[in-house]
N, C-alpha and C. Protein backbone atom coordinates (compact mmCIF):
# COMPACT_ATOMS: atom_id res chain seq x y z
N UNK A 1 87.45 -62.83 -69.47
CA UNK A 1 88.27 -61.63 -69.34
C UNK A 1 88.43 -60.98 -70.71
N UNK A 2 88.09 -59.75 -70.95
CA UNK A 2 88.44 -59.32 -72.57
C UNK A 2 89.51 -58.93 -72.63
N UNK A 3 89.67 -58.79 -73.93
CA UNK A 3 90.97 -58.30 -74.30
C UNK A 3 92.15 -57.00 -74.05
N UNK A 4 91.03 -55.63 -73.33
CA UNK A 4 91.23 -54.35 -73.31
C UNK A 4 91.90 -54.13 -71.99
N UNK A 5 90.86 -55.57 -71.28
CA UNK A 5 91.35 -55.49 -69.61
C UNK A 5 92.76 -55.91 -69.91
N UNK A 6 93.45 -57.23 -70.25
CA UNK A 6 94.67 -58.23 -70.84
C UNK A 6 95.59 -56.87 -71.29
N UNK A 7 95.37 -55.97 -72.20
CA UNK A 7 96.10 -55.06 -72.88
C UNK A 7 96.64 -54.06 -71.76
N UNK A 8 95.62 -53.57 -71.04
CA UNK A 8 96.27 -52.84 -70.48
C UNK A 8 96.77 -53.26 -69.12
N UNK A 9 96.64 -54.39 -68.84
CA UNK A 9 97.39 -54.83 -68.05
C UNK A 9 98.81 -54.92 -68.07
N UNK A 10 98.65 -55.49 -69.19
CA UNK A 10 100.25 -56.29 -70.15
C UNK A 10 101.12 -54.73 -70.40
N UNK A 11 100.48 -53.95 -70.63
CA UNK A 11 100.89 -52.51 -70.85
C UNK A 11 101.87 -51.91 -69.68
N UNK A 12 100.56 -51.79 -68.71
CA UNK A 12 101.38 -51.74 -67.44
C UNK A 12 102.57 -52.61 -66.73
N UNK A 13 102.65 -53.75 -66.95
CA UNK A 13 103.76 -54.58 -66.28
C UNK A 13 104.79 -53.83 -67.49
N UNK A 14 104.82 -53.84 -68.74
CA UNK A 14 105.96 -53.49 -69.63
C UNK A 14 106.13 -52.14 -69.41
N UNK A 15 105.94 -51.01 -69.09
CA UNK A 15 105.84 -49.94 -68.56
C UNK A 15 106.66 -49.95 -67.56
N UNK A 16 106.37 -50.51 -66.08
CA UNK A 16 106.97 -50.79 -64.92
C UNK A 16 108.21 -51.50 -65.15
N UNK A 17 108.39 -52.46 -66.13
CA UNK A 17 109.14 -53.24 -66.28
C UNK A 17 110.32 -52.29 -67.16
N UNK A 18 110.05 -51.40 -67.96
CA UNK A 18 110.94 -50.42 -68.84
C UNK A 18 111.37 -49.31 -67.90
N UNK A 19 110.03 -48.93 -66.94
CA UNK A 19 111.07 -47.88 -65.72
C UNK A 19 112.15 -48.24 -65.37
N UNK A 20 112.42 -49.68 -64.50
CA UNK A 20 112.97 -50.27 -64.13
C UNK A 20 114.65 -50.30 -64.71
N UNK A 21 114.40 -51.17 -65.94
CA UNK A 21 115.45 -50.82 -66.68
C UNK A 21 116.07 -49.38 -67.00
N UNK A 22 115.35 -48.48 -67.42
CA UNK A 22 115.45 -46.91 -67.85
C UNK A 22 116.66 -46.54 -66.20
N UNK A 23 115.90 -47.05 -65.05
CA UNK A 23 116.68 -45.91 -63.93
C UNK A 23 117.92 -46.66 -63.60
N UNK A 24 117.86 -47.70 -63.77
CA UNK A 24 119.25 -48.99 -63.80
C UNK A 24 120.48 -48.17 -64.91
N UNK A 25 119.59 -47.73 -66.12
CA UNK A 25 121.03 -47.18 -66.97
C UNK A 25 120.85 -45.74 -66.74
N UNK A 26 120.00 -44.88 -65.45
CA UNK A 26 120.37 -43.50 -65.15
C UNK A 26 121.30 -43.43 -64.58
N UNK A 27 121.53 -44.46 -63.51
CA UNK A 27 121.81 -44.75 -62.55
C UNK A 27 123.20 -45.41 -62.70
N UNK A 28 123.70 -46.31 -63.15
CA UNK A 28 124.80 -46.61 -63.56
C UNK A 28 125.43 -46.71 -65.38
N UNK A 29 124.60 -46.24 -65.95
CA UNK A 29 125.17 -45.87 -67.34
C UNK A 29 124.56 -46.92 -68.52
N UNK A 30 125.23 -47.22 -69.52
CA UNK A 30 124.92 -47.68 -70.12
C UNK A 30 125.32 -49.40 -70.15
N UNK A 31 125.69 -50.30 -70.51
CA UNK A 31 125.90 -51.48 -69.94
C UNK A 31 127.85 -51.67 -70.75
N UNK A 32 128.73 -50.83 -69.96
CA UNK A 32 129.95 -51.08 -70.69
C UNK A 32 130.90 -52.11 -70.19
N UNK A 33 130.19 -52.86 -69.09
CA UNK A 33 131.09 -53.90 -68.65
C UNK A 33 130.46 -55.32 -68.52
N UNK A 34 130.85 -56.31 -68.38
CA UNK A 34 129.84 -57.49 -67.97
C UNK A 34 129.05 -57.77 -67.12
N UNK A 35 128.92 -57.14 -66.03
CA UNK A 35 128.06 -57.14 -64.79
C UNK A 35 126.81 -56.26 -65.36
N UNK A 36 127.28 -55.26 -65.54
CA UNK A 36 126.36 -54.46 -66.10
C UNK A 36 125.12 -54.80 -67.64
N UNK A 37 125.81 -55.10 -68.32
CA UNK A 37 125.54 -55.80 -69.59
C UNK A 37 125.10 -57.25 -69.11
N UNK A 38 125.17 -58.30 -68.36
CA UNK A 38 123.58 -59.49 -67.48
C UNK A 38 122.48 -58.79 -67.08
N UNK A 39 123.05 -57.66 -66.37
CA UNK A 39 121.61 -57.43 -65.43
C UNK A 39 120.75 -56.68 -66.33
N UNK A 40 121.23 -55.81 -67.31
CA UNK A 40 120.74 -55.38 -68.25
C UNK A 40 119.80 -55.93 -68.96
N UNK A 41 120.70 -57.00 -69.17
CA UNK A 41 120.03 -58.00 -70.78
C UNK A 41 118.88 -58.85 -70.28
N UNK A 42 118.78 -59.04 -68.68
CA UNK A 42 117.76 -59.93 -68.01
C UNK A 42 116.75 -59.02 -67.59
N UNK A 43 116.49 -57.95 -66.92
CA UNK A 43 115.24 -56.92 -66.97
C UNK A 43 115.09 -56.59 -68.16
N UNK A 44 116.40 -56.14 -68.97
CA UNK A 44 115.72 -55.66 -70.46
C UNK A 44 114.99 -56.32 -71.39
N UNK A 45 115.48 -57.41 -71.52
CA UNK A 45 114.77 -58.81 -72.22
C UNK A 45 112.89 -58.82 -71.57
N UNK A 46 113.13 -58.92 -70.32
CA UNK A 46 111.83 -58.95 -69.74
C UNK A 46 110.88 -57.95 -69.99
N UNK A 47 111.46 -56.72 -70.27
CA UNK A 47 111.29 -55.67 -70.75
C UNK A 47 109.95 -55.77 -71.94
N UNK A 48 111.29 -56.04 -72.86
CA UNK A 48 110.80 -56.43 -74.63
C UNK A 48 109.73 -57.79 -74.62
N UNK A 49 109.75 -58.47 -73.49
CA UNK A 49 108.69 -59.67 -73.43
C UNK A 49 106.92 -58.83 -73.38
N UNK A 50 107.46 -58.36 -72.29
CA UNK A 50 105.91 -58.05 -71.81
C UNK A 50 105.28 -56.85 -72.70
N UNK A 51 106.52 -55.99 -73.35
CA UNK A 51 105.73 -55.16 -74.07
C UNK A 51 105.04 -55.92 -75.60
N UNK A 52 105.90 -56.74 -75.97
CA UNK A 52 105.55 -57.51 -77.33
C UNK A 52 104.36 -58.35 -76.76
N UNK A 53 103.77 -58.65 -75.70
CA UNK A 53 102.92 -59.52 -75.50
C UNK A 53 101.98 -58.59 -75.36
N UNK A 54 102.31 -57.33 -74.82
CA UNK A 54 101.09 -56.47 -74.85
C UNK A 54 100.69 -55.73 -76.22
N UNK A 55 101.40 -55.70 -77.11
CA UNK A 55 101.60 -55.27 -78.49
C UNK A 55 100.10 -56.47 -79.20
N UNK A 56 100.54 -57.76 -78.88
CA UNK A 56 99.71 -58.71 -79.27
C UNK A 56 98.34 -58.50 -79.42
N UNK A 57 97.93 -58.20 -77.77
CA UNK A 57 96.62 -58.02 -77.80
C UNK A 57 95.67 -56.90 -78.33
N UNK A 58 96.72 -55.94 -79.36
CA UNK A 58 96.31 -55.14 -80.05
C UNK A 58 96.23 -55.33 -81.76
N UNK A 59 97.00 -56.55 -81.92
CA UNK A 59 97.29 -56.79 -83.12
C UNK A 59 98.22 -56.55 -83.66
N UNK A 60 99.27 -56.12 -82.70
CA UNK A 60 100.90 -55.67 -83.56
C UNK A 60 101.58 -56.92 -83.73
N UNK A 61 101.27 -58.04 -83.25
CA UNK A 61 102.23 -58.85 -83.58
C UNK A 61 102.96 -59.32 -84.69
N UNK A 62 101.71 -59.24 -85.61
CA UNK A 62 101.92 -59.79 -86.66
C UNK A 62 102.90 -58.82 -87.70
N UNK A 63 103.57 -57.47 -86.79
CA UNK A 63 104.54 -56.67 -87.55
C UNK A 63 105.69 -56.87 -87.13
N UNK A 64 106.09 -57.82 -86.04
CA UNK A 64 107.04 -58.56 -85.37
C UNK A 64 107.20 -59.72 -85.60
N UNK A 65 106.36 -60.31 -86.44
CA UNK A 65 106.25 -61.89 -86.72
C UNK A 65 107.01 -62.37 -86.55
N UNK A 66 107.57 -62.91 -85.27
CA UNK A 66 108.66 -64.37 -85.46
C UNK A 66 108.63 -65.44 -84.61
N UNK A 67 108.07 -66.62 -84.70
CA UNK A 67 107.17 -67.58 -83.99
C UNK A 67 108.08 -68.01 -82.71
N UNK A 68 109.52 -67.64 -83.02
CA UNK A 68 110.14 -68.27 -81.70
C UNK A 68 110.49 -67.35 -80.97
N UNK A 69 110.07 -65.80 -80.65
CA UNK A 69 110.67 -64.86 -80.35
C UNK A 69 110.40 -64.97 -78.87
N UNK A 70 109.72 -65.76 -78.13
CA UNK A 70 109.25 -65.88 -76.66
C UNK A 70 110.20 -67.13 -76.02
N UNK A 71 110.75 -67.95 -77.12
CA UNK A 71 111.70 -68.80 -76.58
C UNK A 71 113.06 -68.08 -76.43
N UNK A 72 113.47 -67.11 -77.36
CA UNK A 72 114.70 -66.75 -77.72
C UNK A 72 114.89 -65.75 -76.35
N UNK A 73 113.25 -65.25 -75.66
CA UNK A 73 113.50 -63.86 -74.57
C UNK A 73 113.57 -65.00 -73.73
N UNK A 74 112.94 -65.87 -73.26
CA UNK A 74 113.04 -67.27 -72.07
C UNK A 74 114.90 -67.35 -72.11
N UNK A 75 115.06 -67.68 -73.18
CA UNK A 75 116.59 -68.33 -73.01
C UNK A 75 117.47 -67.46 -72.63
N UNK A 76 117.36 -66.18 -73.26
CA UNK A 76 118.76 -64.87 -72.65
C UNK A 76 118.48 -64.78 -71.49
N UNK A 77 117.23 -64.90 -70.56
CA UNK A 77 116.71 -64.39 -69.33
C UNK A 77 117.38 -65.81 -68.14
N UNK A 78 116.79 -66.95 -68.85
CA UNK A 78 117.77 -68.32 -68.27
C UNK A 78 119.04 -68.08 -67.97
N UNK A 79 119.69 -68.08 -69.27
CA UNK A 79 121.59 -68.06 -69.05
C UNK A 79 121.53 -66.73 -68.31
N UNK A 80 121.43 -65.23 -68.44
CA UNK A 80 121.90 -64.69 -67.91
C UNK A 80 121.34 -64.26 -66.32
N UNK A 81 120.40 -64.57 -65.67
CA UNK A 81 120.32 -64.19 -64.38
C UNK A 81 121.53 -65.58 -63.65
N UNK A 82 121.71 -66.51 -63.78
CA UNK A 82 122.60 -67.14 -62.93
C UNK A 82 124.08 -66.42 -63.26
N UNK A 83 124.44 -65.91 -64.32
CA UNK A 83 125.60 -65.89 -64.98
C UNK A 83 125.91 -64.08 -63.90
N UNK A 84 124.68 -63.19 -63.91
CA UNK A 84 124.65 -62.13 -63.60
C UNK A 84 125.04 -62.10 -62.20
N UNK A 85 124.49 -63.68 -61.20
CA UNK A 85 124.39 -63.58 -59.75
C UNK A 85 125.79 -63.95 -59.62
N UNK A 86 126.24 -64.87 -60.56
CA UNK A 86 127.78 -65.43 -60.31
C UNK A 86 128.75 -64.22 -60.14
N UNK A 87 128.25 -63.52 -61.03
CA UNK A 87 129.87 -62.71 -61.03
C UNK A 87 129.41 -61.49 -59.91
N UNK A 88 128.29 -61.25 -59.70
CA UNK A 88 127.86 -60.38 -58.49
C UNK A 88 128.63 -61.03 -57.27
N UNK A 89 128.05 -62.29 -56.75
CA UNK A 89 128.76 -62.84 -55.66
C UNK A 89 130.62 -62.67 -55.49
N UNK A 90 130.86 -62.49 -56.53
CA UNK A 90 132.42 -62.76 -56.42
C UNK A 90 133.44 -61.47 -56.37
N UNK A 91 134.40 -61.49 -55.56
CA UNK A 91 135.05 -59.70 -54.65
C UNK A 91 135.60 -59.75 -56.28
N UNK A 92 136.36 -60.47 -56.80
CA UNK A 92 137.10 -60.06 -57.76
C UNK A 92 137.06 -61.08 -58.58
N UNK A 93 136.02 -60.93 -60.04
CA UNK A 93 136.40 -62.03 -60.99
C UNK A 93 136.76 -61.49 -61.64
N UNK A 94 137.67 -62.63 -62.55
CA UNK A 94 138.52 -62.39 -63.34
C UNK A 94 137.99 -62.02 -64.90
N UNK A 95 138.97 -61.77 -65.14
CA UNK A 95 138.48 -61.57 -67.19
C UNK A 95 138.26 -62.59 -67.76
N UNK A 96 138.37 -64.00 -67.77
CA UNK A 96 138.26 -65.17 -67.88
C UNK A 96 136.94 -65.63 -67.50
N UNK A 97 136.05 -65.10 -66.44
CA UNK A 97 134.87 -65.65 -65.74
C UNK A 97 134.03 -63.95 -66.50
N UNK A 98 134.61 -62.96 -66.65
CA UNK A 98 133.35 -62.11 -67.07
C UNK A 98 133.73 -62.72 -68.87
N UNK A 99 134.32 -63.15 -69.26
CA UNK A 99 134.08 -63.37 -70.83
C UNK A 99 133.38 -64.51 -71.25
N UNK A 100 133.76 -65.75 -70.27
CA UNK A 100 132.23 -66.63 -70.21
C UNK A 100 131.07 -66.42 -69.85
N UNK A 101 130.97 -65.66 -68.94
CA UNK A 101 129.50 -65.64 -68.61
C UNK A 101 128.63 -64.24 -69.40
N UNK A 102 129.44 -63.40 -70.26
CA UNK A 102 128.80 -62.52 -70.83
C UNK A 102 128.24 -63.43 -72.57
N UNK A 103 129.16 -64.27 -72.65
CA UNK A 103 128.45 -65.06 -73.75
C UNK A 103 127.19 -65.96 -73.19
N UNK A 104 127.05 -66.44 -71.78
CA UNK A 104 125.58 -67.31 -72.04
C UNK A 104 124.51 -66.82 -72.23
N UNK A 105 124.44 -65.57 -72.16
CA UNK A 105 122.95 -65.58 -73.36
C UNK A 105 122.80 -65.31 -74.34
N UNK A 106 123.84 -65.40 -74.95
CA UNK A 106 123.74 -65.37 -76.60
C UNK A 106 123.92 -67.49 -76.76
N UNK A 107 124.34 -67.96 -75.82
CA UNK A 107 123.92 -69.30 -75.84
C UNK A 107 122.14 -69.77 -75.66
N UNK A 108 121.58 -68.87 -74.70
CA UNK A 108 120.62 -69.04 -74.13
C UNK A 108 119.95 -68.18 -75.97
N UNK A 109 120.07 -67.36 -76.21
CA UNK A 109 119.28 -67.11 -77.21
C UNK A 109 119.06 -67.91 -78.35
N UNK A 110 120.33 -68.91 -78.93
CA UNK A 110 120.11 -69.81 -79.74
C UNK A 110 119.95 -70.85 -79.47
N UNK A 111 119.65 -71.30 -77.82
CA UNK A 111 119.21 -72.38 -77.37
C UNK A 111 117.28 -72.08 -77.58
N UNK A 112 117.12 -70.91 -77.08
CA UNK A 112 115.74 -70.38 -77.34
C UNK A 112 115.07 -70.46 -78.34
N UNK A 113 115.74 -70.53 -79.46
CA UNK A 113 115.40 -70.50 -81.31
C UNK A 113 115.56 -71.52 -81.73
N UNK A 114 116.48 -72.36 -80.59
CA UNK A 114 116.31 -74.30 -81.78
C UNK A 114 114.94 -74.68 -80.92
N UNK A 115 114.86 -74.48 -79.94
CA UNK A 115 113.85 -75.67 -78.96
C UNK A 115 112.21 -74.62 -78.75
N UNK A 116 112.00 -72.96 -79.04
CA UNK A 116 111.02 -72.64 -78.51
C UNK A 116 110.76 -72.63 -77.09
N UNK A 117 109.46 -71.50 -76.90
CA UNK A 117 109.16 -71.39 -75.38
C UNK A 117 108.37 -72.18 -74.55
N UNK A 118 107.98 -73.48 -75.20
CA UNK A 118 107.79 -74.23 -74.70
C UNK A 118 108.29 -75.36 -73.89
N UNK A 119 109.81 -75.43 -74.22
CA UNK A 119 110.75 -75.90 -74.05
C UNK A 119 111.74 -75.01 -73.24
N UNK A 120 111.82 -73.68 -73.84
CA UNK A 120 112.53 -72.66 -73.04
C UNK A 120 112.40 -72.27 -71.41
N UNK A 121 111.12 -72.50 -71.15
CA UNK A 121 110.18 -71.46 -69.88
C UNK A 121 111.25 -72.58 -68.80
N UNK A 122 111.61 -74.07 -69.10
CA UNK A 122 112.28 -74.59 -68.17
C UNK A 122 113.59 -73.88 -67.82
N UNK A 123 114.36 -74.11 -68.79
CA UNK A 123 115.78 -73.08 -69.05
C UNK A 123 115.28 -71.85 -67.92
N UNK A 124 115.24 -71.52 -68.20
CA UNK A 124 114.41 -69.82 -67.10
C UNK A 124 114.15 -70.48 -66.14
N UNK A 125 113.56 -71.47 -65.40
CA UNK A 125 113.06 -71.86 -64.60
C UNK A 125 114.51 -72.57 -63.61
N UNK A 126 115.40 -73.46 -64.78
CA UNK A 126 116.25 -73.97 -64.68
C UNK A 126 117.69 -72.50 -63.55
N UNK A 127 117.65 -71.39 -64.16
CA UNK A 127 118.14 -70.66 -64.12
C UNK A 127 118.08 -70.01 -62.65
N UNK A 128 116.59 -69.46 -62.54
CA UNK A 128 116.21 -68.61 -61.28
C UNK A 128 116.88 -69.87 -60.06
N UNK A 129 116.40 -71.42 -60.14
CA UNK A 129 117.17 -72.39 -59.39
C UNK A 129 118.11 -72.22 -58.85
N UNK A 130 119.14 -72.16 -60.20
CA UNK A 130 120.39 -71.63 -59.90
C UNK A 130 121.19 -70.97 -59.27
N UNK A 131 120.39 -69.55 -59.44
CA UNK A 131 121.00 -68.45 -59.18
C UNK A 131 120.62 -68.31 -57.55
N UNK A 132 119.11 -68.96 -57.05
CA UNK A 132 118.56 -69.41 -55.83
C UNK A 132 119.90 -70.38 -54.89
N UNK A 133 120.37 -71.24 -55.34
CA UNK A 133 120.85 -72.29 -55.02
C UNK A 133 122.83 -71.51 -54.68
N UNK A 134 123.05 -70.71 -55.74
CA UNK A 134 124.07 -69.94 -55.28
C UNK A 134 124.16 -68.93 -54.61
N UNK A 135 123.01 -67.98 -54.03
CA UNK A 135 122.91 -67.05 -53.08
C UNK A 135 123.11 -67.66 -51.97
N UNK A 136 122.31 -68.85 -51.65
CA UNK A 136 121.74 -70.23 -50.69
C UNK A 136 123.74 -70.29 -50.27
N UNK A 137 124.27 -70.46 -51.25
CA UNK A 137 125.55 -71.18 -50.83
C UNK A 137 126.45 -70.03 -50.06
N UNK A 138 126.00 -68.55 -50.78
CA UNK A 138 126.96 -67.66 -50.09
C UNK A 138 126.03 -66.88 -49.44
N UNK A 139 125.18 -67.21 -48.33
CA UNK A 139 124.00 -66.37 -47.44
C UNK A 139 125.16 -65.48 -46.62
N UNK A 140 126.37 -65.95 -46.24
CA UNK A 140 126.71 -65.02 -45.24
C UNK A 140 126.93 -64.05 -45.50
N UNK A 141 126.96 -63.69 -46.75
CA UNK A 141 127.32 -62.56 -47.63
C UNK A 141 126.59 -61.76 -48.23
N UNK A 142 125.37 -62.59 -48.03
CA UNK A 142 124.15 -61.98 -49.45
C UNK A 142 122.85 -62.35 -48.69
N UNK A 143 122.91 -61.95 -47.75
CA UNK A 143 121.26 -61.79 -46.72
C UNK A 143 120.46 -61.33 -47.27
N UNK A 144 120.70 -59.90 -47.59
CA UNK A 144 119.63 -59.23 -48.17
C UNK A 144 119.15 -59.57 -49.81
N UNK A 145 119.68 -60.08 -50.52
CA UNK A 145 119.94 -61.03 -51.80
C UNK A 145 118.81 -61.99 -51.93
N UNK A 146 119.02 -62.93 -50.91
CA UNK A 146 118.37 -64.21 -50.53
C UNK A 146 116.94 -63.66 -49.58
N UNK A 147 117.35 -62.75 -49.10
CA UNK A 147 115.51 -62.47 -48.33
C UNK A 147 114.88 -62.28 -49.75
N UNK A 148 115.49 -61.11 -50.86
CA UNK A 148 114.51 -60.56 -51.73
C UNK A 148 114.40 -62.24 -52.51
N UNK A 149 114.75 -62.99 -52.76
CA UNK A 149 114.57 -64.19 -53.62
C UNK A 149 113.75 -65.21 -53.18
N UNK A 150 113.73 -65.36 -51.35
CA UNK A 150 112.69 -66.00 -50.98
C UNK A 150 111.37 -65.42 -51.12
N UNK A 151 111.31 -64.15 -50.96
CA UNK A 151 110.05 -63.25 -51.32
C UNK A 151 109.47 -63.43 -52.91
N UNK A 152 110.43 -63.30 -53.47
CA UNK A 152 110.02 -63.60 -55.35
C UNK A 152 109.58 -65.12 -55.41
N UNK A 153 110.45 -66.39 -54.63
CA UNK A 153 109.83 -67.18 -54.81
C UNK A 153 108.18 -67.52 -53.95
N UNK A 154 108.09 -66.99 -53.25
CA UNK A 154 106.74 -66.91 -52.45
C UNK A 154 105.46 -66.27 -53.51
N UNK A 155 106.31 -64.98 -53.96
CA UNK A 155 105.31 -64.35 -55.30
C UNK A 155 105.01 -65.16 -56.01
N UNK A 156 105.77 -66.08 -56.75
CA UNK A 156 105.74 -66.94 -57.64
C UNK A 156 104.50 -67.80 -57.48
N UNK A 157 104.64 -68.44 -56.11
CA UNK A 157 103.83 -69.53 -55.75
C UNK A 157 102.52 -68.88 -56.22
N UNK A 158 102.22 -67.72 -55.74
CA UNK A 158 100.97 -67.33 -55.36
C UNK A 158 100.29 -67.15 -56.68
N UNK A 159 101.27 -66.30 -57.62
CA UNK A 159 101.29 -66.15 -58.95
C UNK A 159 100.64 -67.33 -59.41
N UNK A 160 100.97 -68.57 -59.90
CA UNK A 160 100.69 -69.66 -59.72
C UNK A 160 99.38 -69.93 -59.36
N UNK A 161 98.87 -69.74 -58.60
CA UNK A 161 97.62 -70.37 -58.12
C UNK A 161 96.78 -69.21 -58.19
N UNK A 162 97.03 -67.60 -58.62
CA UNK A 162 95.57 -67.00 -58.72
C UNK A 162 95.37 -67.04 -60.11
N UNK A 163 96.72 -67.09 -61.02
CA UNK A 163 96.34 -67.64 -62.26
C UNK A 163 95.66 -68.65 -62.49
N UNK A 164 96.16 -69.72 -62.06
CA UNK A 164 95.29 -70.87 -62.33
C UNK A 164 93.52 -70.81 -61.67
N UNK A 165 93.50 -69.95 -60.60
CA UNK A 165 92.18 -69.81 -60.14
C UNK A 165 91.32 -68.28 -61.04
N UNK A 166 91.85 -68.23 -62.34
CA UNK A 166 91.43 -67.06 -63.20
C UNK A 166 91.03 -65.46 -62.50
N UNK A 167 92.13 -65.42 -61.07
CA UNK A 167 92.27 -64.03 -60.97
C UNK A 167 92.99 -63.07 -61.51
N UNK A 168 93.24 -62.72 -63.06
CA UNK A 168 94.09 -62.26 -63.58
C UNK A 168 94.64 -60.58 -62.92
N UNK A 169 93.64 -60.08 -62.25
CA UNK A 169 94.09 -58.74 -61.70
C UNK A 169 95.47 -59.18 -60.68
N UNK A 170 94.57 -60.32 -59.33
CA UNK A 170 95.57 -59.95 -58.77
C UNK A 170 97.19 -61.24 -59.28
N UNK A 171 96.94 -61.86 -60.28
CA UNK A 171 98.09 -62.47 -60.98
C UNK A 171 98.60 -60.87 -61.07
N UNK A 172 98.57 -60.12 -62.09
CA UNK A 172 99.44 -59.17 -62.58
C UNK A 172 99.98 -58.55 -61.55
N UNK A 173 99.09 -57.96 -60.22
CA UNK A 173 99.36 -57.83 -59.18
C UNK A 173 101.19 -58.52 -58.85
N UNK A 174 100.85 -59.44 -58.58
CA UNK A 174 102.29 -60.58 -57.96
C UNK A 174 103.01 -60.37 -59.15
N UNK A 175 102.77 -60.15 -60.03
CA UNK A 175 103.60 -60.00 -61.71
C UNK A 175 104.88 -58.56 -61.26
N UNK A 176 103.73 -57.76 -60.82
CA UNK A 176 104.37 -56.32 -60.26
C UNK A 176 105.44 -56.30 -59.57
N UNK A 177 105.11 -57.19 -58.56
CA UNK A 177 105.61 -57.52 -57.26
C UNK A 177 106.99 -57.88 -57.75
N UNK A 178 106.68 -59.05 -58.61
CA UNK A 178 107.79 -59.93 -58.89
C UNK A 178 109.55 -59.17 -59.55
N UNK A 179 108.62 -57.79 -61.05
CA UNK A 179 109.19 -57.03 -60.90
C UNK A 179 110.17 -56.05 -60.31
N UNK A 180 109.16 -55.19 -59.46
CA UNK A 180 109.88 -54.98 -58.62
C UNK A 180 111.03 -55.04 -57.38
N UNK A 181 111.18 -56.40 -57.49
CA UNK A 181 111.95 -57.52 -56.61
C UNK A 181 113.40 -57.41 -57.00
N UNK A 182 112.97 -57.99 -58.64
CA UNK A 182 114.23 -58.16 -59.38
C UNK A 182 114.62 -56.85 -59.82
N UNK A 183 114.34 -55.59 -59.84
CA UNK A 183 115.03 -54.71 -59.70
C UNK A 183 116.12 -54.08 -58.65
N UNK A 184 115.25 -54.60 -57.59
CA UNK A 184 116.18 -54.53 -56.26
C UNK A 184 117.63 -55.42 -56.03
N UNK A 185 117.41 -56.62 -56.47
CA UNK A 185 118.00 -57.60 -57.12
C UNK A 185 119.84 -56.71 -57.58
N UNK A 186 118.94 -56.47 -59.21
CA UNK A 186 119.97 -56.12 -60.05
C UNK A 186 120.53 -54.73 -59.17
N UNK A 187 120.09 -53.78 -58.63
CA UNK A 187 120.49 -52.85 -58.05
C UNK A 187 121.32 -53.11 -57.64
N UNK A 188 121.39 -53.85 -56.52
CA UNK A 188 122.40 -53.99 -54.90
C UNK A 188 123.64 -54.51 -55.71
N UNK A 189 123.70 -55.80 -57.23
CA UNK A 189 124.62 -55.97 -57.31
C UNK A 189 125.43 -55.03 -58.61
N UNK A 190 124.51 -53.96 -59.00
CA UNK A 190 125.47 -53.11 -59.68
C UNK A 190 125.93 -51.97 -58.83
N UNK A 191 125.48 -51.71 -57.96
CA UNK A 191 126.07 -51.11 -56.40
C UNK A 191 127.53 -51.64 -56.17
N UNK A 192 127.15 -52.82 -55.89
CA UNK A 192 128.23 -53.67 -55.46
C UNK A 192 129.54 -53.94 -56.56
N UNK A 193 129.43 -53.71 -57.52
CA UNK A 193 130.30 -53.49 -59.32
C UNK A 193 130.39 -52.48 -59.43
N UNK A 194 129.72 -51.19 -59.59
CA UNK A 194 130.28 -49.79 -59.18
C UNK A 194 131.00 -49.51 -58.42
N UNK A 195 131.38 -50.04 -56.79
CA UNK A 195 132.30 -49.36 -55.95
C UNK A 195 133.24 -50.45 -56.23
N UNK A 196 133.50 -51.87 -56.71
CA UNK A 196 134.19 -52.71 -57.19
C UNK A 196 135.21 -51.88 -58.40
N UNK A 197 134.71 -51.53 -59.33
CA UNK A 197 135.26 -50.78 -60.23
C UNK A 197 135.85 -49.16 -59.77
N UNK A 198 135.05 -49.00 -59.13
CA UNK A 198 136.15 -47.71 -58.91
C UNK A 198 137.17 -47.60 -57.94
N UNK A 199 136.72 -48.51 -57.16
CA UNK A 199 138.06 -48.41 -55.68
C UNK A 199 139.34 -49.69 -57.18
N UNK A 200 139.11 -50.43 -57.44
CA UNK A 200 139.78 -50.51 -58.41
C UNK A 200 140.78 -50.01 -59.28
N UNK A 201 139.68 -48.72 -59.75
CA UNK A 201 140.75 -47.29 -60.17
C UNK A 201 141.28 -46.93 -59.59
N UNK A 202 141.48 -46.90 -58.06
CA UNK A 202 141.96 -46.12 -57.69
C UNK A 202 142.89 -46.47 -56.79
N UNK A 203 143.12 -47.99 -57.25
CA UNK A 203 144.22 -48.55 -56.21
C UNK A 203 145.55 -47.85 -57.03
């Protein structure tokens, strides 16, 4: 596979992956609360992954040089998608539960920078579990939540095995997919934090 095909692949997922984010803060603003500021920091992070990896295959890296910078995006992306689903699931958390969970990925980032992404990709892995395992617990609530997550994990699988069978088109393919998923994702629950916050105001 050369390099030009890899580039502009990698181009395109960071592209798709920056729309994504871009209509998330048209759409509900800039990230001034904690709900907002997870879902943010977990597409956005993903964001800055795929474009710096596509940067690579051009030779920019080396103007970014920093050897752990793929563990440090693994780890904010770990802590904060469970931290993001927690406080989504819940009618009313408190200031106490959004001030912990807006710090784990600044845990997850210096967990990312002692151990690397080799060590990290679990953390992330550790995470999506998580956040799987707590939709799982509140399905009666979050149907549509848990369909899009069984679907991402199905992507995954597949992901998985055309990579390993060196179909890189349609890998990026399911890459897309996967994307697009977790946008839907973060949507429904800043939907769900937007009318939270304003019927709020307006009690």
């Amino acid at each position: 596979m050369n390099s030009s095909f890899l580039f502009w692949g990698q181009t395109l997922l960071a592209g798709l992956s920056l729309f994504a984010t871009g209509s998330l803060i048209l759409q509900f603003g800039l990230p001034r609360d904690t709900v907002r500021t997870l879902g943010l920091a977990f597409i956005g992070t993903l964001s800055l992954m795929l474009l710096t990896d596509a940067l690579t295959w051009w030779g920019f890296f080396a103007v970014f040089h920093y050897p752990d910078i793929y563990g440090v995006f693994l780890g904010i992306m770990g802590f904060a998608w469970p931290a993001f689903l927690w406080l989504g699931v819940l009618d009313k958390p408190t200031q106490l539960q959004r001030k912990i969970m807006w710090r784990l990925p600044l845990i997850g980032a210096m967990l990312g920078h002692a151990l690397g992404s080799n060590v990290t990709i679990f953390v992330l892995l550790l995470g999506w579990i998580a956040g799987f395992i707590l939709i799982a617990i509140y399905r009666e609530q979050q149907r549509y939540v848990l369909r899009v997550l069984i679907l991402q994990l199905l992507i995954s699988i597949v992901y998985s095995w055309v990579l390993r069978s060196g179909h890189f088109l349609a890998a990026q393919f399911c890459f897309a997919l996967w994307i697009v998923f977790t946008h839907r994702i973060v949507n429904a629950f800043l939907v769900k934090n937007h009318v939270r916050n304003t019927l709020g105001a307006t009690v």
